[in-house]
PDB file of N, CA and C in Angstrom:
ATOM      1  N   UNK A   1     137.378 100.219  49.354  1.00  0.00           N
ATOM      2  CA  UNK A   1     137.833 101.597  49.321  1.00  0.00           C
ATOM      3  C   UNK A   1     138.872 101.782  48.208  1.00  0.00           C
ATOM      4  N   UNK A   2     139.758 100.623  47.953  1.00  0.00           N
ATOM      5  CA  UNK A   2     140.521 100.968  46.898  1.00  0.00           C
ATOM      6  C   UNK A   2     140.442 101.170  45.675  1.00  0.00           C
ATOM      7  N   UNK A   3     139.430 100.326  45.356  1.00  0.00           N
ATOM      8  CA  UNK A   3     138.642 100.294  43.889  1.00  0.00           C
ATOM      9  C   UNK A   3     137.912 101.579  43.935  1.00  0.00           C
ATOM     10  N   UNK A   4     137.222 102.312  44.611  1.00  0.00           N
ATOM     11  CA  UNK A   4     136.363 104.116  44.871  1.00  0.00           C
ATOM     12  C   UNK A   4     137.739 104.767  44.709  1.00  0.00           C
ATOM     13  N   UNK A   5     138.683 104.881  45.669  1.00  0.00           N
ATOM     14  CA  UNK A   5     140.130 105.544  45.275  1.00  0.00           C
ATOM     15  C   UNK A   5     140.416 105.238  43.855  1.00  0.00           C
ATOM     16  N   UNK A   6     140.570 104.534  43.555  1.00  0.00           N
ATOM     17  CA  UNK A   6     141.042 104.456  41.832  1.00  0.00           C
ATOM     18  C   UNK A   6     140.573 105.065  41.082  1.00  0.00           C
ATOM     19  N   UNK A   7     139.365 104.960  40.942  1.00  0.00           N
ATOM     20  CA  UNK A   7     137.884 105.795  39.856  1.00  0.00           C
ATOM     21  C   UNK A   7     139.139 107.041  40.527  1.00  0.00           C
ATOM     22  N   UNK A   8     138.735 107.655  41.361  1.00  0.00           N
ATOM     23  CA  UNK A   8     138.899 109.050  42.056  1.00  0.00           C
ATOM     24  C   UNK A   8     139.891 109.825  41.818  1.00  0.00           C
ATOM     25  N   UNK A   9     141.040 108.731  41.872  1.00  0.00           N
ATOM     26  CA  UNK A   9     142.596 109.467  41.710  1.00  0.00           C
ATOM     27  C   UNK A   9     143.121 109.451  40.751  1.00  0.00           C
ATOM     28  N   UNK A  10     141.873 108.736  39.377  1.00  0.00           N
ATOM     29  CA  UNK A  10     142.395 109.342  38.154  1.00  0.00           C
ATOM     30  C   UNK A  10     142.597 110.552  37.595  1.00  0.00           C
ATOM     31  N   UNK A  11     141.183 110.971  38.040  1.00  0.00           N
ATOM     32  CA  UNK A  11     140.916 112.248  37.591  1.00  0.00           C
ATOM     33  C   UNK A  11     142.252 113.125  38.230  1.00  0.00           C
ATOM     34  N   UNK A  12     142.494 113.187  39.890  1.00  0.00           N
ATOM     35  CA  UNK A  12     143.363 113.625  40.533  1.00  0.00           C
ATOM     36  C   UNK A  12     144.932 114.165  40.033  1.00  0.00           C
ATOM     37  N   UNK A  13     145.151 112.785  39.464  1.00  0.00           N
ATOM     38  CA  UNK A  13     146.932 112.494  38.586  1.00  0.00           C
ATOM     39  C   UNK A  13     146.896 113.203  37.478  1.00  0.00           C
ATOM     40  N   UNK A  14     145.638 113.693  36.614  1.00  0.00           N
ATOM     41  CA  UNK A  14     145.877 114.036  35.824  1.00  0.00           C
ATOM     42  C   UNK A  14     145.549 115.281  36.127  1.00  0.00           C
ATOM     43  N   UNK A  15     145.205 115.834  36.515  1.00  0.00           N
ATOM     44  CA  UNK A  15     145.058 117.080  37.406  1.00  0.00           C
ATOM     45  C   UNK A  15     146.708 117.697  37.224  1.00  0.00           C
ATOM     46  N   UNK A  16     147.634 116.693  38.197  1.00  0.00           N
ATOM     47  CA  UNK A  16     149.020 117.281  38.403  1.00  0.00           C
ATOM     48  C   UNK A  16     150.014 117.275  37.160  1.00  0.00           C
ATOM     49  N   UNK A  17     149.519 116.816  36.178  1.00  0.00           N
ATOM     50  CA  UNK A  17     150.468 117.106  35.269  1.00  0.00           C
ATOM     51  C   UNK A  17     150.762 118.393  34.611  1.00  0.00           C
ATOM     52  N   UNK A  18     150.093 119.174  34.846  1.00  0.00           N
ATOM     53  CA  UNK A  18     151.313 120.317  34.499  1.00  0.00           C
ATOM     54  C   UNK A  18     152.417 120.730  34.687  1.00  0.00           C
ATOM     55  N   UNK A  19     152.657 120.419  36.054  1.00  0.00           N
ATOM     56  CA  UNK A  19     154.325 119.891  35.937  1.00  0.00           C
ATOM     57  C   UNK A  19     155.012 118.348  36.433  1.00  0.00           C
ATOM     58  N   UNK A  20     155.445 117.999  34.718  1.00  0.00           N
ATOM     59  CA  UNK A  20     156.127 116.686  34.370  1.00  0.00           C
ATOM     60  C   UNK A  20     157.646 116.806  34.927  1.00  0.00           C
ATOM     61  N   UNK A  21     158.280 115.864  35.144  1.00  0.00           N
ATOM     62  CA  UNK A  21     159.831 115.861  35.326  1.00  0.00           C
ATOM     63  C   UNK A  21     160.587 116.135  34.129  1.00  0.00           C
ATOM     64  N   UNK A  22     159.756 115.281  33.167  1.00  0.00           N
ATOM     65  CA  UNK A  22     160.679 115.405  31.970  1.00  0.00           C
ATOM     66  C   UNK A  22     159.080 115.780  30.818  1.00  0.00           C
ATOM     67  N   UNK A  23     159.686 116.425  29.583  1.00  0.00           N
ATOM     68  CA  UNK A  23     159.040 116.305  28.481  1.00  0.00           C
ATOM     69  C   UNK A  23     158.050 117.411  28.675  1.00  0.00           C
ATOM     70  N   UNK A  24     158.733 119.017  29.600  1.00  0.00           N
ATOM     71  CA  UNK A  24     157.273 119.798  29.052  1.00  0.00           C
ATOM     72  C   UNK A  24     157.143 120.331  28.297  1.00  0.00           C
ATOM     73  N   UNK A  25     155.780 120.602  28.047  1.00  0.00           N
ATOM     74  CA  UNK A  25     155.368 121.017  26.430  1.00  0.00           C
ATOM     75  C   UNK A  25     155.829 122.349  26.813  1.00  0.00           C
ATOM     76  N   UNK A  26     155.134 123.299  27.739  1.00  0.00           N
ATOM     77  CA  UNK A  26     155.223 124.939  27.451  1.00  0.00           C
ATOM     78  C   UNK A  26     155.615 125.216  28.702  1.00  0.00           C
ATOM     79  N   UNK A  27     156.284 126.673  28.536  1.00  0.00           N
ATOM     80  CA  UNK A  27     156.178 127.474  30.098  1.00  0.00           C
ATOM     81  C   UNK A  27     155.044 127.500  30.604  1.00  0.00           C
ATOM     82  N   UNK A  28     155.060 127.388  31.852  1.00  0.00           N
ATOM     83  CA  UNK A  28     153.872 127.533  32.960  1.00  0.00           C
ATOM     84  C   UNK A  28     154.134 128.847  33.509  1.00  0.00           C
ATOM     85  N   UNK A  29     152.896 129.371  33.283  1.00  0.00           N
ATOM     86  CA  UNK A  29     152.351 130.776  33.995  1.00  0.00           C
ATOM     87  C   UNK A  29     151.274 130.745  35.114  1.00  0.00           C
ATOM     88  N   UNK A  30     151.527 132.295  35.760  1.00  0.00           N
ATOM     89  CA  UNK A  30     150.662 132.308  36.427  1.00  0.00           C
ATOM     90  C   UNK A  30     149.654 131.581  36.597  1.00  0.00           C
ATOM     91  N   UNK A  31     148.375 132.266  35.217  1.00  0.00           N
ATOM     92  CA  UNK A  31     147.377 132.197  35.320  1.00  0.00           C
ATOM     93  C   UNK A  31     147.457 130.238  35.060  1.00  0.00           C
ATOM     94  N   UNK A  32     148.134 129.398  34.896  1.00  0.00           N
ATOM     95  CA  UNK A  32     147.954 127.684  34.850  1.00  0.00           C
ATOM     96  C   UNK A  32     147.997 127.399  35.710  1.00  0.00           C
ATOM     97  N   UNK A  33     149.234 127.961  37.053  1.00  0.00           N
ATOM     98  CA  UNK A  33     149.229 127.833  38.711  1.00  0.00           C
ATOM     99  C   UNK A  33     147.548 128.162  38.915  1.00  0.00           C
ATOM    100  N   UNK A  34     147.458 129.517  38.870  1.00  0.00           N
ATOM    101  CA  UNK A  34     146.009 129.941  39.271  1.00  0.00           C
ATOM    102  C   UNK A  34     144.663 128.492  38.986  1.00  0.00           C
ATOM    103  N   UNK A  35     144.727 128.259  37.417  1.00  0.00           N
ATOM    104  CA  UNK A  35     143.463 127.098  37.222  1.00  0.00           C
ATOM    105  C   UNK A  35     143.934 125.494  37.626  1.00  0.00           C
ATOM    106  N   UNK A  36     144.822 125.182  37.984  1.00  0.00           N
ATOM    107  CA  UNK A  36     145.040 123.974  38.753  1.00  0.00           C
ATOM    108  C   UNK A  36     144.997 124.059  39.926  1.00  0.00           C
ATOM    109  N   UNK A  37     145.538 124.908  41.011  1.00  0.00           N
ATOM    110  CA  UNK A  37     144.807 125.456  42.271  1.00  0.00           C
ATOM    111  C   UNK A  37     143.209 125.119  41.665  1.00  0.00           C
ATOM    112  N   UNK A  38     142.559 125.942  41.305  1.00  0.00           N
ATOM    113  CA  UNK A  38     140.829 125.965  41.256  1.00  0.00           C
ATOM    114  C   UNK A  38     140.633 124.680  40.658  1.00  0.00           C
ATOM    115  N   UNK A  39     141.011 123.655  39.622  1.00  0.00           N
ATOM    116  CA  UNK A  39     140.569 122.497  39.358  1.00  0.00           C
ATOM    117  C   UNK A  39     140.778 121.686  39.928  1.00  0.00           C
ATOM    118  N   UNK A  40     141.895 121.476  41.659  1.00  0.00           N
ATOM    119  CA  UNK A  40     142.218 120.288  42.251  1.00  0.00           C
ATOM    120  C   UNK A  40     140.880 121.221  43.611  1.00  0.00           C
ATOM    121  N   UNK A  41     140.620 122.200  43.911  1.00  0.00           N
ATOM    122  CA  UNK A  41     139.337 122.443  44.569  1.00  0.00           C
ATOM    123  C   UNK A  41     138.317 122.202  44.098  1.00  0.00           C
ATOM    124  N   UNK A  42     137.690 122.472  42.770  1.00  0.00           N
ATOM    125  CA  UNK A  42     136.869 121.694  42.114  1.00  0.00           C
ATOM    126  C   UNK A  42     137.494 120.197  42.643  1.00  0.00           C
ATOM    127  N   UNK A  43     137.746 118.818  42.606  1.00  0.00           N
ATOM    128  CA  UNK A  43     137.863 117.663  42.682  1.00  0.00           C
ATOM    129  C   UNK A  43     137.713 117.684  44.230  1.00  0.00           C
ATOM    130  N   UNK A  44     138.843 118.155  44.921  1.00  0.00           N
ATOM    131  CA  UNK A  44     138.692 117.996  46.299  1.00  0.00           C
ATOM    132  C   UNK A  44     136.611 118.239  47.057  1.00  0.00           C
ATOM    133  N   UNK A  45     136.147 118.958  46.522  1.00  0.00           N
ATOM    134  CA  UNK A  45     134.850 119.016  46.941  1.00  0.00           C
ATOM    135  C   UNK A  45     134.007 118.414  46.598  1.00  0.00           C
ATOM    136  N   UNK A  46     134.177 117.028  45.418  1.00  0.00           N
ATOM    137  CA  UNK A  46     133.449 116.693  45.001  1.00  0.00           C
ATOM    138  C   UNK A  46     134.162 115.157  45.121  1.00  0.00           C
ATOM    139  N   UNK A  47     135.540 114.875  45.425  1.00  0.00           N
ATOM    140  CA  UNK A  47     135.935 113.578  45.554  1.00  0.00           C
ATOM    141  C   UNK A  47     136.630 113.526  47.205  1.00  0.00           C
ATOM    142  N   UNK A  48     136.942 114.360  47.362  1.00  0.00           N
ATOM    143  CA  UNK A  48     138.289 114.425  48.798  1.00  0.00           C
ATOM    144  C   UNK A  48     138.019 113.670  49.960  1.00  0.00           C
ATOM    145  N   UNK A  49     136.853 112.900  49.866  1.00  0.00           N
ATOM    146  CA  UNK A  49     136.066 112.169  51.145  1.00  0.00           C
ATOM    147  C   UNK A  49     137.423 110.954  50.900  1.00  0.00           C
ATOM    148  N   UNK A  50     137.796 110.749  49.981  1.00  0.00           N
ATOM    149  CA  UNK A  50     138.455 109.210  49.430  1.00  0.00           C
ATOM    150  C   UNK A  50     139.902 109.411  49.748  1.00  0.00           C
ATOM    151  N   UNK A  51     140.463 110.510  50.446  1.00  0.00           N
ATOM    152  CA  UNK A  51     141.685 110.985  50.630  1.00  0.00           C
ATOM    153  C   UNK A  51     141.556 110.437  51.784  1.00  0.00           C
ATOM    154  N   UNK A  52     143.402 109.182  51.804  1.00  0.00           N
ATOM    155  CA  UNK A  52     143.598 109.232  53.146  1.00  0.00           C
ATOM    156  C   UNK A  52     143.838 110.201  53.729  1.00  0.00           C
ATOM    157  N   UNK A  53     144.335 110.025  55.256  1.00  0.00           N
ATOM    158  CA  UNK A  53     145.056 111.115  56.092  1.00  0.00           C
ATOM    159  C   UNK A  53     146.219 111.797  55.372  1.00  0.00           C
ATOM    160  N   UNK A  54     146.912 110.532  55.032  1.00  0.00           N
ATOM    161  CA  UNK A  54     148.649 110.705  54.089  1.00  0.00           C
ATOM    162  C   UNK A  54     148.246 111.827  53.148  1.00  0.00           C
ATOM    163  N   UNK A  55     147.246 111.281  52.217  1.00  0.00           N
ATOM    164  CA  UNK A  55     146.961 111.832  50.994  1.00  0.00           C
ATOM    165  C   UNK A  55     146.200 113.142  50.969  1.00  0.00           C
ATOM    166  N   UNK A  56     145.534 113.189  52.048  1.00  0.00           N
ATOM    167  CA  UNK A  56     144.835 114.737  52.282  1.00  0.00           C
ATOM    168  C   UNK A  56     145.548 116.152  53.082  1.00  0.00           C
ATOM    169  N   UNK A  57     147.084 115.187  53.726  1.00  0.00           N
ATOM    170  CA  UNK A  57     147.684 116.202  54.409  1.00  0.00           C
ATOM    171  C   UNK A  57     148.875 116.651  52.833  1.00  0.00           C
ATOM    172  N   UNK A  58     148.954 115.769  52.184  1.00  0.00           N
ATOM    173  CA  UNK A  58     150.070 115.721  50.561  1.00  0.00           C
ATOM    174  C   UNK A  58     148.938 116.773  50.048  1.00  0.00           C
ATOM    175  N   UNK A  59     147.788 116.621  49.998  1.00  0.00           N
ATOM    176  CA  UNK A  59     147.122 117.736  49.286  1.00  0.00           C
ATOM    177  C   UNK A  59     146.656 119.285  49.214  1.00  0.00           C
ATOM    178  N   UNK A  60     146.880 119.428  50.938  1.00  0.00           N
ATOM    179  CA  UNK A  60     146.504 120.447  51.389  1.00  0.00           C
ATOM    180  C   UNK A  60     148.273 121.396  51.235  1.00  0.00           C
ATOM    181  N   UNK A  61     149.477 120.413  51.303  1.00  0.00           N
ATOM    182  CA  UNK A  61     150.549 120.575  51.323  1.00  0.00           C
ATOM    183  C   UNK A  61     150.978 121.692  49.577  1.00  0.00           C
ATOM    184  N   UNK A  62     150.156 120.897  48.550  1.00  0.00           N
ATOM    185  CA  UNK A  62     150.431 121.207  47.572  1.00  0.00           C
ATOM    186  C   UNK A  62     149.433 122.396  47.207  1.00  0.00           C
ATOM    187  N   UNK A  63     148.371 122.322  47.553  1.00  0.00           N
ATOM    188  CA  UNK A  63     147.307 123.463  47.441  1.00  0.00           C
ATOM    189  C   UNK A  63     148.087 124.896  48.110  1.00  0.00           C
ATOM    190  N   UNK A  64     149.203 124.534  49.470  1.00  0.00           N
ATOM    191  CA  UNK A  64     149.459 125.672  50.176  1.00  0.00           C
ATOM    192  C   UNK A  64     150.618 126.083  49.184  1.00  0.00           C
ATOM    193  N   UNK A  65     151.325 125.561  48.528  1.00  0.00           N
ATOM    194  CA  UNK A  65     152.538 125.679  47.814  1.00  0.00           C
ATOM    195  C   UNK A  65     151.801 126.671  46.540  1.00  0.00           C
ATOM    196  N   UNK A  66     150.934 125.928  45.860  1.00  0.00           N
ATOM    197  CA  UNK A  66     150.375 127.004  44.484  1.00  0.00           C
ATOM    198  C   UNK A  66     149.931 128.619  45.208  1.00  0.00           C
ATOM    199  N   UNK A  67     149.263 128.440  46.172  1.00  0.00           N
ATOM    200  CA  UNK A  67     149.092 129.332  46.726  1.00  0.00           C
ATOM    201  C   UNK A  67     150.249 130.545  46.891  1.00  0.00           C
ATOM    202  N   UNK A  68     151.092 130.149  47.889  1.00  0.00           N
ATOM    203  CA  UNK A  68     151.875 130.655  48.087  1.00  0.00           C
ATOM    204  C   UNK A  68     152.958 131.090  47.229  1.00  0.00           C
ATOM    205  N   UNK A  69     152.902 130.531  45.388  1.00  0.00           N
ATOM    206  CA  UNK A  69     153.278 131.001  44.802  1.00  0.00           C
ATOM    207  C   UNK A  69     152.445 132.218  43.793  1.00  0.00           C
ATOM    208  N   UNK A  70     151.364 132.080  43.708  1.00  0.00           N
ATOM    209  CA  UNK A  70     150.311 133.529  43.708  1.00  0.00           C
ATOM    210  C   UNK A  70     150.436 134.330  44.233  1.00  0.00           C
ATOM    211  N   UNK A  71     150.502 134.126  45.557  1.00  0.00           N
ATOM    212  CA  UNK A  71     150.805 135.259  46.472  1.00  0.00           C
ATOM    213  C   UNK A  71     152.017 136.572  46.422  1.00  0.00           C
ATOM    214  N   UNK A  72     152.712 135.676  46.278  1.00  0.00           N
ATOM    215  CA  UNK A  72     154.202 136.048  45.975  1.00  0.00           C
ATOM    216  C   UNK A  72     154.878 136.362  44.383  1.00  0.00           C
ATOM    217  N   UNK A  73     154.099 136.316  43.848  1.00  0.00           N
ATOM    218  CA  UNK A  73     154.314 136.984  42.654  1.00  0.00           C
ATOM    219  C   UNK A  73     153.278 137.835  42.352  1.00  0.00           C
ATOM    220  N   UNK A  74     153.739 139.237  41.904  1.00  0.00           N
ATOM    221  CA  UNK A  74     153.329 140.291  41.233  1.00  0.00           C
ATOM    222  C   UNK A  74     153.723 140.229  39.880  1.00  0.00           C
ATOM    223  N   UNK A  75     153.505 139.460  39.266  1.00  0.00           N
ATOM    224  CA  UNK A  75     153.475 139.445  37.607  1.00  0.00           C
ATOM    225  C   UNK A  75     152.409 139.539  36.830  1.00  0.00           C
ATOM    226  N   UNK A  76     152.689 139.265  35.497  1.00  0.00           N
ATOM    227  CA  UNK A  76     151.368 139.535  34.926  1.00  0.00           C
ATOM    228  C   UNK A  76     150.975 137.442  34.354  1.00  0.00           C
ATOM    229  N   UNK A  77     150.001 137.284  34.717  1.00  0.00           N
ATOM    230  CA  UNK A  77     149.311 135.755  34.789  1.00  0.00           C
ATOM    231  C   UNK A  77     149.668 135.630  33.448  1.00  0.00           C
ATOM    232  N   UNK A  78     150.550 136.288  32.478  1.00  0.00           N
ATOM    233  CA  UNK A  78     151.259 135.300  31.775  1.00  0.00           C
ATOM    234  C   UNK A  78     152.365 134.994  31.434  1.00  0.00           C
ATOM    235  N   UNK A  79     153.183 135.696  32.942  1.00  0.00           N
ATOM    236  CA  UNK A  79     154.300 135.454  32.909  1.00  0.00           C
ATOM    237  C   UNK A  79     155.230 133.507  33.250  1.00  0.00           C
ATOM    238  N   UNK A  80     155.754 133.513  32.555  1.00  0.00           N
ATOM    239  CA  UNK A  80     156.186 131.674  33.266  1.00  0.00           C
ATOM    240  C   UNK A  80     156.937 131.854  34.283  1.00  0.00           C
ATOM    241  N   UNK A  81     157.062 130.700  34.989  1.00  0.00           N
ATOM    242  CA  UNK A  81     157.327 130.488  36.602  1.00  0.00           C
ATOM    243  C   UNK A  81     158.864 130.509  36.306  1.00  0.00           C
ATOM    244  N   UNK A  82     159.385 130.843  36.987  1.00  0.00           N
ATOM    245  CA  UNK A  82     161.034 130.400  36.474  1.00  0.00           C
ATOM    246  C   UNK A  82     161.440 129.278  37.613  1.00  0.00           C
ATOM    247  N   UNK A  83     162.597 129.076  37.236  1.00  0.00           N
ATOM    248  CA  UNK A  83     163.362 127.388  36.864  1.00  0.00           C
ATOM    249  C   UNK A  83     162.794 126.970  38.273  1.00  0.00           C
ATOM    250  N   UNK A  84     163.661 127.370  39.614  1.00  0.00           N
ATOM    251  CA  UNK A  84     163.605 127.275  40.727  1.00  0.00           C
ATOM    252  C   UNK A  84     161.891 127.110  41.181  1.00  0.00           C
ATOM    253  N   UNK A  85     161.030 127.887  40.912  1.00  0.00           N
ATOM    254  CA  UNK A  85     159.608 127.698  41.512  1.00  0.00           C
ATOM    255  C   UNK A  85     158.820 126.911  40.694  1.00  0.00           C
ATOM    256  N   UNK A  86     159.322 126.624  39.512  1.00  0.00           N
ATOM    257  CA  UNK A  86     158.335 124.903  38.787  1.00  0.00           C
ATOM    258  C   UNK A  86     158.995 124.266  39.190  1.00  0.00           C
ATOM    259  N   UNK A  87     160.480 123.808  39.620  1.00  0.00           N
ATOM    260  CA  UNK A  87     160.988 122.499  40.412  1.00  0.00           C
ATOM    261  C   UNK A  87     160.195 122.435  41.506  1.00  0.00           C
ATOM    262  N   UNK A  88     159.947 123.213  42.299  1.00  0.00           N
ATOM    263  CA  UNK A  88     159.137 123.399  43.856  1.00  0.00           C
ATOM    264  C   UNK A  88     158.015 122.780  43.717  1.00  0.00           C
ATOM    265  N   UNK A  89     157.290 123.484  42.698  1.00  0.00           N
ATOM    266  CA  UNK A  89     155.883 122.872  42.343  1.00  0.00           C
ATOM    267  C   UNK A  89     155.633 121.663  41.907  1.00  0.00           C
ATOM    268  N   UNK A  90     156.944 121.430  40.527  1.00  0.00           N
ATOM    269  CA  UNK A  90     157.053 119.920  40.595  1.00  0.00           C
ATOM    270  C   UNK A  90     157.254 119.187  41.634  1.00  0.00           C
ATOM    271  N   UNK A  91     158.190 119.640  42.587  1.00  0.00           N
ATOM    272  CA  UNK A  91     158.658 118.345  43.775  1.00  0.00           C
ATOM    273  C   UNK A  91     157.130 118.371  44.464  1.00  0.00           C
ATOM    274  N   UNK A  92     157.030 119.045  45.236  1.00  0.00           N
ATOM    275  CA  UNK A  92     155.277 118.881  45.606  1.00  0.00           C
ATOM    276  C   UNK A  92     154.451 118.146  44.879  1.00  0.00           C
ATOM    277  N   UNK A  93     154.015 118.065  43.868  1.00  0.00           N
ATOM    278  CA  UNK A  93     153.190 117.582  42.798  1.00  0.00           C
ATOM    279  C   UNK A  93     153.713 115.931  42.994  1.00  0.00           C
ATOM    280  N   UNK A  94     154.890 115.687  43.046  1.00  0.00           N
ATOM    281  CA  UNK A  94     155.496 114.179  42.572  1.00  0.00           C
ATOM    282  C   UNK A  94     155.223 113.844  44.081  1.00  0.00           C
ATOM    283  N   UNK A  95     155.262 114.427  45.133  1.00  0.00           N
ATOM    284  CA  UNK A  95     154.682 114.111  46.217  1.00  0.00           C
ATOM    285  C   UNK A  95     153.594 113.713  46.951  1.00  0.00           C
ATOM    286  N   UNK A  96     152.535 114.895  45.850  1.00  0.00           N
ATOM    287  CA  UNK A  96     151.391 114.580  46.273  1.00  0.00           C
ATOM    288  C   UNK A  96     151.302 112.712  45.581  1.00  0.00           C
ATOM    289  N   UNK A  97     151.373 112.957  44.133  1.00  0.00           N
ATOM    290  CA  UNK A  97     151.197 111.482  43.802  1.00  0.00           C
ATOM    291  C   UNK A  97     151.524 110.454  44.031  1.00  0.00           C
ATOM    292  N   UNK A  98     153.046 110.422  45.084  1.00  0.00           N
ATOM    293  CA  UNK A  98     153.297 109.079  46.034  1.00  0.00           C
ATOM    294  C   UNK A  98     152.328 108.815  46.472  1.00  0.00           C
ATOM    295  N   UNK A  99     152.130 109.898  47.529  1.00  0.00           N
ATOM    296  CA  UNK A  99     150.958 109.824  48.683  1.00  0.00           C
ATOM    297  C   UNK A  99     149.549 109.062  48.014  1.00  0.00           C
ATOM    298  N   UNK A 100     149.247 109.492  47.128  1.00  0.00           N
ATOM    299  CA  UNK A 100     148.322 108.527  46.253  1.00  0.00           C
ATOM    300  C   UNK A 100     148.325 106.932  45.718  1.00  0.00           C
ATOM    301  N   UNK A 101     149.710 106.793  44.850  1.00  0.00           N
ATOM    302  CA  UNK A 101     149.774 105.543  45.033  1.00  0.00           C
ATOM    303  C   UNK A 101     150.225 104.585  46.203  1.00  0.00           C
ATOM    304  N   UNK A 102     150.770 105.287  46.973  1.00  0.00           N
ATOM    305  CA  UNK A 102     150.801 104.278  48.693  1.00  0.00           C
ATOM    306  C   UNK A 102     148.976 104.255  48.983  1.00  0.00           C
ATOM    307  N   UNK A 103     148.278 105.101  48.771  1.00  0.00           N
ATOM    308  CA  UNK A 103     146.991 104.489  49.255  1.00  0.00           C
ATOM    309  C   UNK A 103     146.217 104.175  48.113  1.00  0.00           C
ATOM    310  N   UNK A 104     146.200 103.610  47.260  1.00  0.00           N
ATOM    311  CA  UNK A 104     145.613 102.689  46.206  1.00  0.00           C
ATOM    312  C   UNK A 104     146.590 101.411  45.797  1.00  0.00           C
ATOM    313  N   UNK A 105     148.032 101.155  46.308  1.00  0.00           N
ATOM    314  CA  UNK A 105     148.673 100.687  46.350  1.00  0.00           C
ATOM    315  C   UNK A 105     149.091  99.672  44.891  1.00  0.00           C
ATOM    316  N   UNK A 106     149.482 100.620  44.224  1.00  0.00           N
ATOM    317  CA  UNK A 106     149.768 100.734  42.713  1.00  0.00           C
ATOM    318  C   UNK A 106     151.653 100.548  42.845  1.00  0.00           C
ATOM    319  N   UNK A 107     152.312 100.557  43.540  1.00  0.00           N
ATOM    320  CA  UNK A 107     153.256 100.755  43.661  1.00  0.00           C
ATOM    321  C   UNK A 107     153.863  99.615  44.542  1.00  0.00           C
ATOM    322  N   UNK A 108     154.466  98.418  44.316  1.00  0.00           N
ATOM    323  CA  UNK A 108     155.172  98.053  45.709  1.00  0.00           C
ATOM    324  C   UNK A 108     156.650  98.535  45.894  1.00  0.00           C
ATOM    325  N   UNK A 109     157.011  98.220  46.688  1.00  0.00           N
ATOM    326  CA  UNK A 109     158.566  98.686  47.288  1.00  0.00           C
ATOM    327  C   UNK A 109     158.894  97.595  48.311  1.00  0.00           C
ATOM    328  N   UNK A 110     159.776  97.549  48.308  1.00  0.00           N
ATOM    329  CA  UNK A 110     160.773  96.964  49.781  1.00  0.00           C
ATOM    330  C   UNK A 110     159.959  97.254  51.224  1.00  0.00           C
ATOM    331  N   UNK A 111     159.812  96.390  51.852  1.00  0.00           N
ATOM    332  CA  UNK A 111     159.795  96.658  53.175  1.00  0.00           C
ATOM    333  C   UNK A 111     160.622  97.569  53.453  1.00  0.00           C
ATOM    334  N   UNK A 112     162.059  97.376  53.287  1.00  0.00           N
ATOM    335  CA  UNK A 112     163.165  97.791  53.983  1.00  0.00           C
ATOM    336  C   UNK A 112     163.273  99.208  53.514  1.00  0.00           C
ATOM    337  N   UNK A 113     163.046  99.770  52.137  1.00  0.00           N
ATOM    338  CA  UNK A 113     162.668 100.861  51.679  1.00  0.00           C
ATOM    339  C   UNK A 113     161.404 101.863  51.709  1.00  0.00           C
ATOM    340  N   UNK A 114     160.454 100.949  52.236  1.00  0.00           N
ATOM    341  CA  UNK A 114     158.917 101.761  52.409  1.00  0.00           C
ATOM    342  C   UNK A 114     159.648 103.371  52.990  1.00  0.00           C
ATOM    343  N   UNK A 115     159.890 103.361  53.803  1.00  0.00           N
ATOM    344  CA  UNK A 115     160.454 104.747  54.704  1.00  0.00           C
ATOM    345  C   UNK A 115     160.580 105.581  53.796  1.00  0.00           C
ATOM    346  N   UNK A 116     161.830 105.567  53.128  1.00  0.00           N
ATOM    347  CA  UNK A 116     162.206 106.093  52.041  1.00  0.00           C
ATOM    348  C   UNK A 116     161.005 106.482  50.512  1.00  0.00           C
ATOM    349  N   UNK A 117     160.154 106.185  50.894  1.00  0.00           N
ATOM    350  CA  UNK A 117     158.822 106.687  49.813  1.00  0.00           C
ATOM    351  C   UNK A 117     157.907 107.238  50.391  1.00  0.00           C
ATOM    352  N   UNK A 118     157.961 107.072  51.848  1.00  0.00           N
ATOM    353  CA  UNK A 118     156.458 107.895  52.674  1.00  0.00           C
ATOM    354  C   UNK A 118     156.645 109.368  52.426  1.00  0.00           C
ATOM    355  N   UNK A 119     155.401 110.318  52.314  1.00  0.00           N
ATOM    356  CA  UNK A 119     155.800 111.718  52.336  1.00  0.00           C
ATOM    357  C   UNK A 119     155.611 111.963  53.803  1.00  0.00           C
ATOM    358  N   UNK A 120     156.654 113.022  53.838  1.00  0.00           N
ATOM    359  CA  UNK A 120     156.496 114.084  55.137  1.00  0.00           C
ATOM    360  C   UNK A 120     155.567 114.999  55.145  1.00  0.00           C
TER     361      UNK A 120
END
């Protein structure tokens, strides 16, 4: 299963980079929220069988977040997100991708620290 997860969650990771921690290229607008929502549904229907529990509840988590920032804005899809709602999206995003590498297990950690990396 881990080696099928790998192929899978490439495509996935790169999916979430539109928002980086450090080094972004441009403002993010609407309409980029809007086509990463639709390109991680595109993947999810065609890969999401390979999602753990962890990783499919991190996904549905982040799908509800883009959402809910569509929703809530009346702008025009090329307006950029301001400061506060791309951190959001980023923190979600860096979340979903824990949840990913704990189940392809790309990552070790501490026993004593595992806790401290699981998502909620």
């Amino acid at each position: 299963m881990r080696s099928k997860r790998i192929g899978q969650y490439s495509e996935l990771w790169q999916l979430t980079g539109l928002f980086p921690k450090y080094a972004r290229e441009a403002a993010v607008t609407l309409a980029d929220v809007r086509a990463i929502s639709i390109n991680l549904r595109s993947w999810y229907f065609k890969s999401g069988m390979f999602l753990s529990d962890q990783g499919r509840d991190a996904y549905f988590d982040y799908q509800r977040a883009l959402n809910e920032v569509l929703k809530k804005m009346a702008l025009s899809p090329t307006t950029p997100l301001e400061e506060p709602t791309y951190e959001y999206l980023r923190s979600l995003g860096s979340e979903f991708r824990t949840a990913l590498v704990w189940d392809v297990g790309t990552r070790k950690h501490s026993e004593l620290r595992r806790e401290d990396h699981e998502v909620k």
